[in-house]
PDB file of N, CA and C in Angstrom:
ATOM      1  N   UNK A   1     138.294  23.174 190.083  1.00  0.00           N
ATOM      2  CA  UNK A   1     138.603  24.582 189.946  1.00  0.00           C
ATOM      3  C   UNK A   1     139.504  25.041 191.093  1.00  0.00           C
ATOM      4  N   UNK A   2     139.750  24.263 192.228  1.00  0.00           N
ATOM      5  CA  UNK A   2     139.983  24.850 193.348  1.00  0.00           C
ATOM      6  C   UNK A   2     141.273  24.448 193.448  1.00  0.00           C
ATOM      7  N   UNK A   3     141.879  22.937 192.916  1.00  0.00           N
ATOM      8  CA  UNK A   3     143.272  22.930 192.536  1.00  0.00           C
ATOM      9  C   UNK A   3     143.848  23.922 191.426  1.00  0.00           C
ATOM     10  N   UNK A   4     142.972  23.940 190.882  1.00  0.00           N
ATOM     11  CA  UNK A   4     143.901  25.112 189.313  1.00  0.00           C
ATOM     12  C   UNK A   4     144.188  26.082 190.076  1.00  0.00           C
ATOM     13  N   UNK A   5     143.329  26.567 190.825  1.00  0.00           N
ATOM     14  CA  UNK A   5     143.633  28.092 191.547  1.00  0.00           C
ATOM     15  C   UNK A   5     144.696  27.656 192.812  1.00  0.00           C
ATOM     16  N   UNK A   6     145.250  26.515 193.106  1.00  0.00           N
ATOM     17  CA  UNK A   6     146.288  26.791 194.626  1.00  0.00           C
ATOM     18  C   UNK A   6     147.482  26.537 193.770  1.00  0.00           C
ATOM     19  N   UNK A   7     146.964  25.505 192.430  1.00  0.00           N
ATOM     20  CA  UNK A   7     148.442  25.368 191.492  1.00  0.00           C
ATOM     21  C   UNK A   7     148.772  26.364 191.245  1.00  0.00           C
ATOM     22  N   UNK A   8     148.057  27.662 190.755  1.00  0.00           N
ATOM     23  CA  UNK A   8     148.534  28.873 190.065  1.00  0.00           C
ATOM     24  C   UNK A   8     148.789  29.692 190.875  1.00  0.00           C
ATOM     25  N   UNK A   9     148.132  29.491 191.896  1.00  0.00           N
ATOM     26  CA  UNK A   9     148.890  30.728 193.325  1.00  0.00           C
ATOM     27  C   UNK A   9     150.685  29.586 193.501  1.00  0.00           C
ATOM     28  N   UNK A  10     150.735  28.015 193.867  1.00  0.00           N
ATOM     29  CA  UNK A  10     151.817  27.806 193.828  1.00  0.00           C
ATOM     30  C   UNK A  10     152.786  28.921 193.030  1.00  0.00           C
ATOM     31  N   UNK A  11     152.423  27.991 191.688  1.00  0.00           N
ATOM     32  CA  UNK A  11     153.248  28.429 190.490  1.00  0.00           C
ATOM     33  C   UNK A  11     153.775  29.834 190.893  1.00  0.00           C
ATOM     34  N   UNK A  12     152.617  30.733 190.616  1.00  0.00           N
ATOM     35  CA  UNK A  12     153.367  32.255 191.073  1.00  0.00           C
ATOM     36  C   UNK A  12     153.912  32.722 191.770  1.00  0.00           C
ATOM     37  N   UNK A  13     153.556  32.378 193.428  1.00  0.00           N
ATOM     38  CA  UNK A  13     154.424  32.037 194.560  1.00  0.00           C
ATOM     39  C   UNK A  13     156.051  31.658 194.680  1.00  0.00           C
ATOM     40  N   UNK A  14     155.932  30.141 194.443  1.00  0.00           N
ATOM     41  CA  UNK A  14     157.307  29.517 194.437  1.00  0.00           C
ATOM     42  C   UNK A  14     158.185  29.498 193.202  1.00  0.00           C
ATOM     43  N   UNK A  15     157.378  29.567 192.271  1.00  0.00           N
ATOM     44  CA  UNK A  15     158.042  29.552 191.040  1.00  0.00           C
ATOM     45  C   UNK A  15     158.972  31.131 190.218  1.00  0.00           C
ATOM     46  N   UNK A  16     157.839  31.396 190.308  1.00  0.00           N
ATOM     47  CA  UNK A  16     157.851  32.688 189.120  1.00  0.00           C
ATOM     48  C   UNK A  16     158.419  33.933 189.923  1.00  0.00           C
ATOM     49  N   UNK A  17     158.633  33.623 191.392  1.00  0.00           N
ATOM     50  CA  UNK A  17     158.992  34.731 192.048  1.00  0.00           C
ATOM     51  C   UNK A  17     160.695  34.620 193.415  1.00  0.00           C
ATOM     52  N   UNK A  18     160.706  35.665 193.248  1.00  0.00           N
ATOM     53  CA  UNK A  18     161.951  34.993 194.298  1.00  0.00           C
ATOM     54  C   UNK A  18     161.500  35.183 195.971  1.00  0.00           C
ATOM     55  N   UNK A  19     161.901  34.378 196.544  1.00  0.00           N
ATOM     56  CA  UNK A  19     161.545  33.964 197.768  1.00  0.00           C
ATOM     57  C   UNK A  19     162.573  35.177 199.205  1.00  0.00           C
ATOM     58  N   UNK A  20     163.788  34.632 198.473  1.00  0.00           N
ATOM     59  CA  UNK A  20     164.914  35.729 199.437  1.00  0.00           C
ATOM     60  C   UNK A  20     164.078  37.331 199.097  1.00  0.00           C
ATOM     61  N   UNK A  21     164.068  37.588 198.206  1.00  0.00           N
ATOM     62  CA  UNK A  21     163.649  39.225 198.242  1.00  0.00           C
ATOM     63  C   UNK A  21     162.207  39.847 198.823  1.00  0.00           C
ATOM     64  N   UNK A  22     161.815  38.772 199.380  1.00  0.00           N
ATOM     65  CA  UNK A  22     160.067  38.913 199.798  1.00  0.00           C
ATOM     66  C   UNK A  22     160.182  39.273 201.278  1.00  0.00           C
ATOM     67  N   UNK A  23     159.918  40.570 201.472  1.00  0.00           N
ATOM     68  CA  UNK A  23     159.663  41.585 202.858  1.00  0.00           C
ATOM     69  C   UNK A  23     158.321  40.323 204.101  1.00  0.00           C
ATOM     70  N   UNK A  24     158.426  40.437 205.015  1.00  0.00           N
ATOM     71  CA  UNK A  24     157.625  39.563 205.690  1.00  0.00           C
ATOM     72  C   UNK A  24     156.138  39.999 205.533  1.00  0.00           C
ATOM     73  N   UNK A  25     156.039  41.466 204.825  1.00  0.00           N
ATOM     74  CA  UNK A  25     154.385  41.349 204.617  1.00  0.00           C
ATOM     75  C   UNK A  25     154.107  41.167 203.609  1.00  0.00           C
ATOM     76  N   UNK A  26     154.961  40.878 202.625  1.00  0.00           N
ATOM     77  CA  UNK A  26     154.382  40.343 201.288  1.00  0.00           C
ATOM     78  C   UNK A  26     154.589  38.741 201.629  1.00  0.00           C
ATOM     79  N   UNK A  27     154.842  38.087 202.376  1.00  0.00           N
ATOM     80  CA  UNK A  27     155.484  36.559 202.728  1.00  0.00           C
ATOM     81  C   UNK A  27     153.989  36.658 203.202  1.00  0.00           C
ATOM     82  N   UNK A  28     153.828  37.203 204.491  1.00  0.00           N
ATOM     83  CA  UNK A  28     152.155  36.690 204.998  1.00  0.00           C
ATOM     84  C   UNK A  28     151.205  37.259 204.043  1.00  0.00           C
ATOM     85  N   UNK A  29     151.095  38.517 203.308  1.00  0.00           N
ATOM     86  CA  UNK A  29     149.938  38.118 202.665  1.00  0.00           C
ATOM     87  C   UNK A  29     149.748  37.101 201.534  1.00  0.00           C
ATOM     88  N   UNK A  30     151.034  36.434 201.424  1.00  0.00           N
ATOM     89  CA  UNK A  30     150.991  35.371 200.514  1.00  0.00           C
ATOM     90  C   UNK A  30     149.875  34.138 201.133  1.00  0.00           C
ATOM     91  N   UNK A  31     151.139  34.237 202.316  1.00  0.00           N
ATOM     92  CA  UNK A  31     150.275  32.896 202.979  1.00  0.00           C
ATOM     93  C   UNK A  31     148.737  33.297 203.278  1.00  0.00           C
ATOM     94  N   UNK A  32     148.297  34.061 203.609  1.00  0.00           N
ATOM     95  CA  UNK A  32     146.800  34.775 203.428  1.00  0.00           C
ATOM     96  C   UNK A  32     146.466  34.210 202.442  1.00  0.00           C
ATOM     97  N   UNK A  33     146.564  34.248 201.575  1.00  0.00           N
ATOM     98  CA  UNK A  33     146.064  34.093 199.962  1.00  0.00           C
ATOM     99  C   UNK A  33     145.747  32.566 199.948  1.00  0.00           C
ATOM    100  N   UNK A  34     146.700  32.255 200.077  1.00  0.00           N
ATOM    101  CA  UNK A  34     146.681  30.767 200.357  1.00  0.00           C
ATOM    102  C   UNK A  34     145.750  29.820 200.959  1.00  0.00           C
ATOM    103  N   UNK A  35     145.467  30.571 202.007  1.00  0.00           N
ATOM    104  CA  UNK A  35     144.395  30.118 203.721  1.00  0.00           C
ATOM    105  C   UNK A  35     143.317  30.420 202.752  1.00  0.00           C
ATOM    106  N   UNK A  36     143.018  31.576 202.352  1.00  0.00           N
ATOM    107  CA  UNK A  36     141.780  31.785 201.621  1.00  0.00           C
ATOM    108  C   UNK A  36     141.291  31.098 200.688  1.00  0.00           C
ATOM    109  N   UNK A  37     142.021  30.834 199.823  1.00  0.00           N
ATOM    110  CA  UNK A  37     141.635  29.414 198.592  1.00  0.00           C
ATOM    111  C   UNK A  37     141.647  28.280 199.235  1.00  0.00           C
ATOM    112  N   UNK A  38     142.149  28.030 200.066  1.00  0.00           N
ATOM    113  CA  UNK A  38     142.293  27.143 200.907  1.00  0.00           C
ATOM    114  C   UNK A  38     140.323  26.880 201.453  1.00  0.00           C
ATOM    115  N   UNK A  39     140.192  27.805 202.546  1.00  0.00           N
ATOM    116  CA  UNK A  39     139.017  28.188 203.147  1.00  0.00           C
ATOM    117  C   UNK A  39     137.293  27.927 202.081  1.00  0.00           C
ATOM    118  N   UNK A  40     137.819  28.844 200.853  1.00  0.00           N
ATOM    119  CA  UNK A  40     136.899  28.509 199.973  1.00  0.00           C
ATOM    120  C   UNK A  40     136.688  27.578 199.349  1.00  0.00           C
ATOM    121  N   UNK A  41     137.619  26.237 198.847  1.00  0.00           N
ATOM    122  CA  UNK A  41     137.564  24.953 198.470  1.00  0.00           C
ATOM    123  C   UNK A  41     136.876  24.674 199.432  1.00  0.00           C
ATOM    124  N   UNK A  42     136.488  24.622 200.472  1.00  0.00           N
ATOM    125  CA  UNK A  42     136.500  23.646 201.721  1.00  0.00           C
ATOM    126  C   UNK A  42     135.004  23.767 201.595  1.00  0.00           C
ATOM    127  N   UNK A  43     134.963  25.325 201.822  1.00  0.00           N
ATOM    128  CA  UNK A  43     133.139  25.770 202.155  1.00  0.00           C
ATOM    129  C   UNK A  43     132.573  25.144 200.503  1.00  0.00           C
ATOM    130  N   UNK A  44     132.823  25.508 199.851  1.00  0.00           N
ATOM    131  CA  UNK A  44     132.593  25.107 198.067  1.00  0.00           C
ATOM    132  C   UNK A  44     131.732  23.534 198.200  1.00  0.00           C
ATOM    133  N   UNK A  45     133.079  22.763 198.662  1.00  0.00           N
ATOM    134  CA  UNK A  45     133.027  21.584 198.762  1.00  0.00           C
ATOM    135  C   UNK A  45     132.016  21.123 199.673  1.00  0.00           C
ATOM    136  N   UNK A  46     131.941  21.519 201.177  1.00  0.00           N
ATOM    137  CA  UNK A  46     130.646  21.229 202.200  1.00  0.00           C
ATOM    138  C   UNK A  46     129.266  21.760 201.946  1.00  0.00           C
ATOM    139  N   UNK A  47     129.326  22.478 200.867  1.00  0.00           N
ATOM    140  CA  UNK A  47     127.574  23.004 200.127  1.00  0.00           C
ATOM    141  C   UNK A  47     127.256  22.214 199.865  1.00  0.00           C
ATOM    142  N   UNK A  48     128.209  21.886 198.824  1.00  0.00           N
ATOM    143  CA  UNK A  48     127.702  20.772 197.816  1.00  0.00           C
ATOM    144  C   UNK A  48     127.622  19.021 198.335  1.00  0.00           C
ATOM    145  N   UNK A  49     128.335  19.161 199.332  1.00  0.00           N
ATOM    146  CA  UNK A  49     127.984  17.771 200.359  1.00  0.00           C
ATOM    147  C   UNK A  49     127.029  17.697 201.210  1.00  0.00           C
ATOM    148  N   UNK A  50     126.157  18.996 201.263  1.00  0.00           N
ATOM    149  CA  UNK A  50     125.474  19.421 202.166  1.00  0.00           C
ATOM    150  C   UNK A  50     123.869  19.070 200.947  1.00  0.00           C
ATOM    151  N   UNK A  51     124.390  19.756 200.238  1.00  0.00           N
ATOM    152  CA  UNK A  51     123.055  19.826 199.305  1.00  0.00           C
ATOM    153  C   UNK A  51     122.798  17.967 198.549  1.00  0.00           C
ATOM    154  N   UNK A  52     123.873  17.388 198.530  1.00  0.00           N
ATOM    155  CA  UNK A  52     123.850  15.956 198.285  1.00  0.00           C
ATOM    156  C   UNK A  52     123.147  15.299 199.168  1.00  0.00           C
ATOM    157  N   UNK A  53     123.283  15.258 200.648  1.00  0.00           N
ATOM    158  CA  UNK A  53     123.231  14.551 201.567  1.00  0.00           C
ATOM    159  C   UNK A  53     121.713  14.865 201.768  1.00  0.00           C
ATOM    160  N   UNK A  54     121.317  16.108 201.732  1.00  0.00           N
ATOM    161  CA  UNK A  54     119.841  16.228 201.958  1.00  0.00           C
ATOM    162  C   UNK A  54     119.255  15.977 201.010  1.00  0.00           C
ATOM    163  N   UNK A  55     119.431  15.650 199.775  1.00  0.00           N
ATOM    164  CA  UNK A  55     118.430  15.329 198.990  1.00  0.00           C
ATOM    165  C   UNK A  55     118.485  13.468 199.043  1.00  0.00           C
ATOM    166  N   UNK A  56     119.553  12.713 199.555  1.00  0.00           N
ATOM    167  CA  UNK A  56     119.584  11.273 199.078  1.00  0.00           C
ATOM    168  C   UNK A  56     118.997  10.754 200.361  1.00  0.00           C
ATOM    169  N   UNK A  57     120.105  11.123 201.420  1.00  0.00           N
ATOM    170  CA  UNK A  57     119.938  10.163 202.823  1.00  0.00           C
ATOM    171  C   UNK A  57     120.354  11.491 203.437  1.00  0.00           C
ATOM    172  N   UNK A  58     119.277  11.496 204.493  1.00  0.00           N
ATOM    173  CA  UNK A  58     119.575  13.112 205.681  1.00  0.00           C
ATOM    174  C   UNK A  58     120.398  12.542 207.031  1.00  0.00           C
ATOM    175  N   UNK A  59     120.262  11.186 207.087  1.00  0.00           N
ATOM    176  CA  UNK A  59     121.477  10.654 207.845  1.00  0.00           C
ATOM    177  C   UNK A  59     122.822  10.767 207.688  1.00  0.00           C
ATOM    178  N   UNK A  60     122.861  11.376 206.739  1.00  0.00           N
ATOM    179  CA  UNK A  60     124.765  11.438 206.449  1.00  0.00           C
ATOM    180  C   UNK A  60     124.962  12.468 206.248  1.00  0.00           C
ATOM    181  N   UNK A  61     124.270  13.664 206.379  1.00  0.00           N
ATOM    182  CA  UNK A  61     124.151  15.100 206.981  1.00  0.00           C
ATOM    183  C   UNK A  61     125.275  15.596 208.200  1.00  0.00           C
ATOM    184  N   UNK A  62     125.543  14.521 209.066  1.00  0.00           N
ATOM    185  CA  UNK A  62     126.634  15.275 209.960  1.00  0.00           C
ATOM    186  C   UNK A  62     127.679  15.247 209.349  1.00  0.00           C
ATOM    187  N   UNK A  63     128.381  14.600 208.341  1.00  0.00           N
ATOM    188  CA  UNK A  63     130.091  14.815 208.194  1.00  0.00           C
ATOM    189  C   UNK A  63     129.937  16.246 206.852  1.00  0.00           C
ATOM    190  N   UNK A  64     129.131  16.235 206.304  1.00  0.00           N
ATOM    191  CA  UNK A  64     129.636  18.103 205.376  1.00  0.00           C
ATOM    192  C   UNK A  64     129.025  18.805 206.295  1.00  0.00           C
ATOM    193  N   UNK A  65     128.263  18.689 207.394  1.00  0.00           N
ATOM    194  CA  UNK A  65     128.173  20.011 208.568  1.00  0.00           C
ATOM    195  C   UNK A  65     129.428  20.093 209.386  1.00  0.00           C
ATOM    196  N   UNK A  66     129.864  18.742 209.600  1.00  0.00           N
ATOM    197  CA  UNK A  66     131.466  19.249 210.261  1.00  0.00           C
ATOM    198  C   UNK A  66     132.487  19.867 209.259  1.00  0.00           C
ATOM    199  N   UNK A  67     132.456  19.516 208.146  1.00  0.00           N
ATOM    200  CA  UNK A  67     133.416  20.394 207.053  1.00  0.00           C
ATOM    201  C   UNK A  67     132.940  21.406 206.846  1.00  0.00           C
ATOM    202  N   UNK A  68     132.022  22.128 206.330  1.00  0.00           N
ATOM    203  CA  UNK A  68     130.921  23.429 206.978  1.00  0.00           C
ATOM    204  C   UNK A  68     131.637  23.963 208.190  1.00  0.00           C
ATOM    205  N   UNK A  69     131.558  23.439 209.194  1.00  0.00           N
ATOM    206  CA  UNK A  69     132.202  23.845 210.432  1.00  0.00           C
ATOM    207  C   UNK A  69     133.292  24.146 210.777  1.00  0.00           C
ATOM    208  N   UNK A  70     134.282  23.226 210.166  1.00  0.00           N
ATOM    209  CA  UNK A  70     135.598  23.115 209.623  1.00  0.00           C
ATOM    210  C   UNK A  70     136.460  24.542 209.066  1.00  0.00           C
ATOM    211  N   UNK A  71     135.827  24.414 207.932  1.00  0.00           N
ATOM    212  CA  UNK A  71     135.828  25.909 206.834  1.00  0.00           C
ATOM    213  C   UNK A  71     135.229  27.178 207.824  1.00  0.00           C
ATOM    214  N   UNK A  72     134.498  27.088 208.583  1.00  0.00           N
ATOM    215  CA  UNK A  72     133.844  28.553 209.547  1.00  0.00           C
ATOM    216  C   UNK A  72     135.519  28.512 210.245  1.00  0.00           C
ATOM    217  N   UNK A  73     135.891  27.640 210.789  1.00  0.00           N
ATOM    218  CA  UNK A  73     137.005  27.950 211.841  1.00  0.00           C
ATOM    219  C   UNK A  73     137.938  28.393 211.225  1.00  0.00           C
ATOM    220  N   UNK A  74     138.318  27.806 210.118  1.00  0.00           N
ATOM    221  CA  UNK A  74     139.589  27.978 208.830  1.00  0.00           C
ATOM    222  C   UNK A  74     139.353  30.179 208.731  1.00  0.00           C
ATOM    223  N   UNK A  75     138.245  30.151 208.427  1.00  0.00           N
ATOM    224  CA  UNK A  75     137.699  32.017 208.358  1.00  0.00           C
ATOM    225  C   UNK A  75     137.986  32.507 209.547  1.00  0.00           C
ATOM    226  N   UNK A  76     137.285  31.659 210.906  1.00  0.00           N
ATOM    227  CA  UNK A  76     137.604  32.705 211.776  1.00  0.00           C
ATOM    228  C   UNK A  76     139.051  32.496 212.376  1.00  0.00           C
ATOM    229  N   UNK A  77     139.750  31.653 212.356  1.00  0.00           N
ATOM    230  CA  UNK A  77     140.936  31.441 211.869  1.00  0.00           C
ATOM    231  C   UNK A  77     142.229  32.314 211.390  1.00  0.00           C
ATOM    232  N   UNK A  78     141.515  32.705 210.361  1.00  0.00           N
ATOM    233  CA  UNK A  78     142.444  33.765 209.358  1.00  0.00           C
ATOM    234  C   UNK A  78     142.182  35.022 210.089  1.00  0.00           C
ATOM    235  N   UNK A  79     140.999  35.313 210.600  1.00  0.00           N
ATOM    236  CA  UNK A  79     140.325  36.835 211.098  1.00  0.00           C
ATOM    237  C   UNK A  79     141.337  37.345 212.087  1.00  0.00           C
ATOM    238  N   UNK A  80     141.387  35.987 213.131  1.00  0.00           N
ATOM    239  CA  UNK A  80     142.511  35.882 214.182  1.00  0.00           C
ATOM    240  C   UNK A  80     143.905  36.308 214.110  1.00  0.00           C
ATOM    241  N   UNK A  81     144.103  35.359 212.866  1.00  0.00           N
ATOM    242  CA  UNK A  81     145.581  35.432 212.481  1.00  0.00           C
ATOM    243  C   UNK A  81     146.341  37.057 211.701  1.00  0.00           C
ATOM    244  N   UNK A  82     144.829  37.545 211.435  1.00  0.00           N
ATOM    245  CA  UNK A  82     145.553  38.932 210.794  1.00  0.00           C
ATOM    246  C   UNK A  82     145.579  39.940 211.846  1.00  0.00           C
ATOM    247  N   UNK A  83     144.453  39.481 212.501  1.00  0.00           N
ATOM    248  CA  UNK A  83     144.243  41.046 213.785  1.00  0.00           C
ATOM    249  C   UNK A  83     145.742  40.374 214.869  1.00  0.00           C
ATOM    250  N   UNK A  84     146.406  39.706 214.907  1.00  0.00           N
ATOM    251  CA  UNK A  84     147.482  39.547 215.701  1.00  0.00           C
ATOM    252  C   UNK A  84     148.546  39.942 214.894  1.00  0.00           C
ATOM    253  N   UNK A  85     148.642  39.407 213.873  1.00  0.00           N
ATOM    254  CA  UNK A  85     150.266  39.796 212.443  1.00  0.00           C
ATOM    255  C   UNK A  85     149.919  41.545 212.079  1.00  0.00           C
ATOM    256  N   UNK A  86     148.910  42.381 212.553  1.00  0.00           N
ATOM    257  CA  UNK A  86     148.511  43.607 211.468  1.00  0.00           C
ATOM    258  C   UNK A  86     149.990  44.217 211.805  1.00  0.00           C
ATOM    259  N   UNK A  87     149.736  44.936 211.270  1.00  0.00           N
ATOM    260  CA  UNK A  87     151.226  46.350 211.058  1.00  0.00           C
ATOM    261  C   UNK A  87     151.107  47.596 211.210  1.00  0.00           C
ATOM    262  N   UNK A  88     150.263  47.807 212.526  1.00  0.00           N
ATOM    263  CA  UNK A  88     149.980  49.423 212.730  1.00  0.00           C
ATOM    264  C   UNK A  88     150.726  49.970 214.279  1.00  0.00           C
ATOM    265  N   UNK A  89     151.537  49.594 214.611  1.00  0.00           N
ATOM    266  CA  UNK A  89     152.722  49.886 215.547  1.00  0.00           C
ATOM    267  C   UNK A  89     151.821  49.791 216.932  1.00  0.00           C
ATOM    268  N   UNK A  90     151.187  48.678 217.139  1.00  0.00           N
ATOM    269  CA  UNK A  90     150.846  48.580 218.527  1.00  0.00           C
ATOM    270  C   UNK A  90     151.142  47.537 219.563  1.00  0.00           C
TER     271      UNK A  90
END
């Protein structure tokens, strides 16, 4: 599900739209968009490696807590990246 959704943000993105006419805050909230599907595949993906790992072998529990971890930074990440790019003249 998580490729259909970065193909179709592609698609609409690069494809279906023109690139020269895109103001720099419609360019970053693109790329926003992006980080975010991005972010949510990731966490999606470390649940469910998370919820695997504890039910088979709890030894193999550390690598989807580092992708877990991974995906937290990817969020706080983005949090970062907007409170520095915002657009309120300061």
């Amino acid at each position: 599900m998580a490729v259909f959704d970065v193909s179709k943000f592609m698609l609409e993105e690069e494809v279906l739209s023109s690139s020269a006419t895109k103001s720099p805050a419609k360019q970053r909230e693109a790329l926003l968009k992006f980080f975010v599907i991005i972010a949510i595949a990731i966490s999606l993906e470390s649940l469910v490696f998370v919820f695997d790992a504890g039910t088979k072998d709890i030894t193999t529990l550390i690598y989807p807590t580092l992708l877990l971890v991974s995906a937290i930074l990817v969020v706080v990440g983005l949090g970062v990246y907007q409170r520095l790019t915002r657009d309120d003249g300061q």
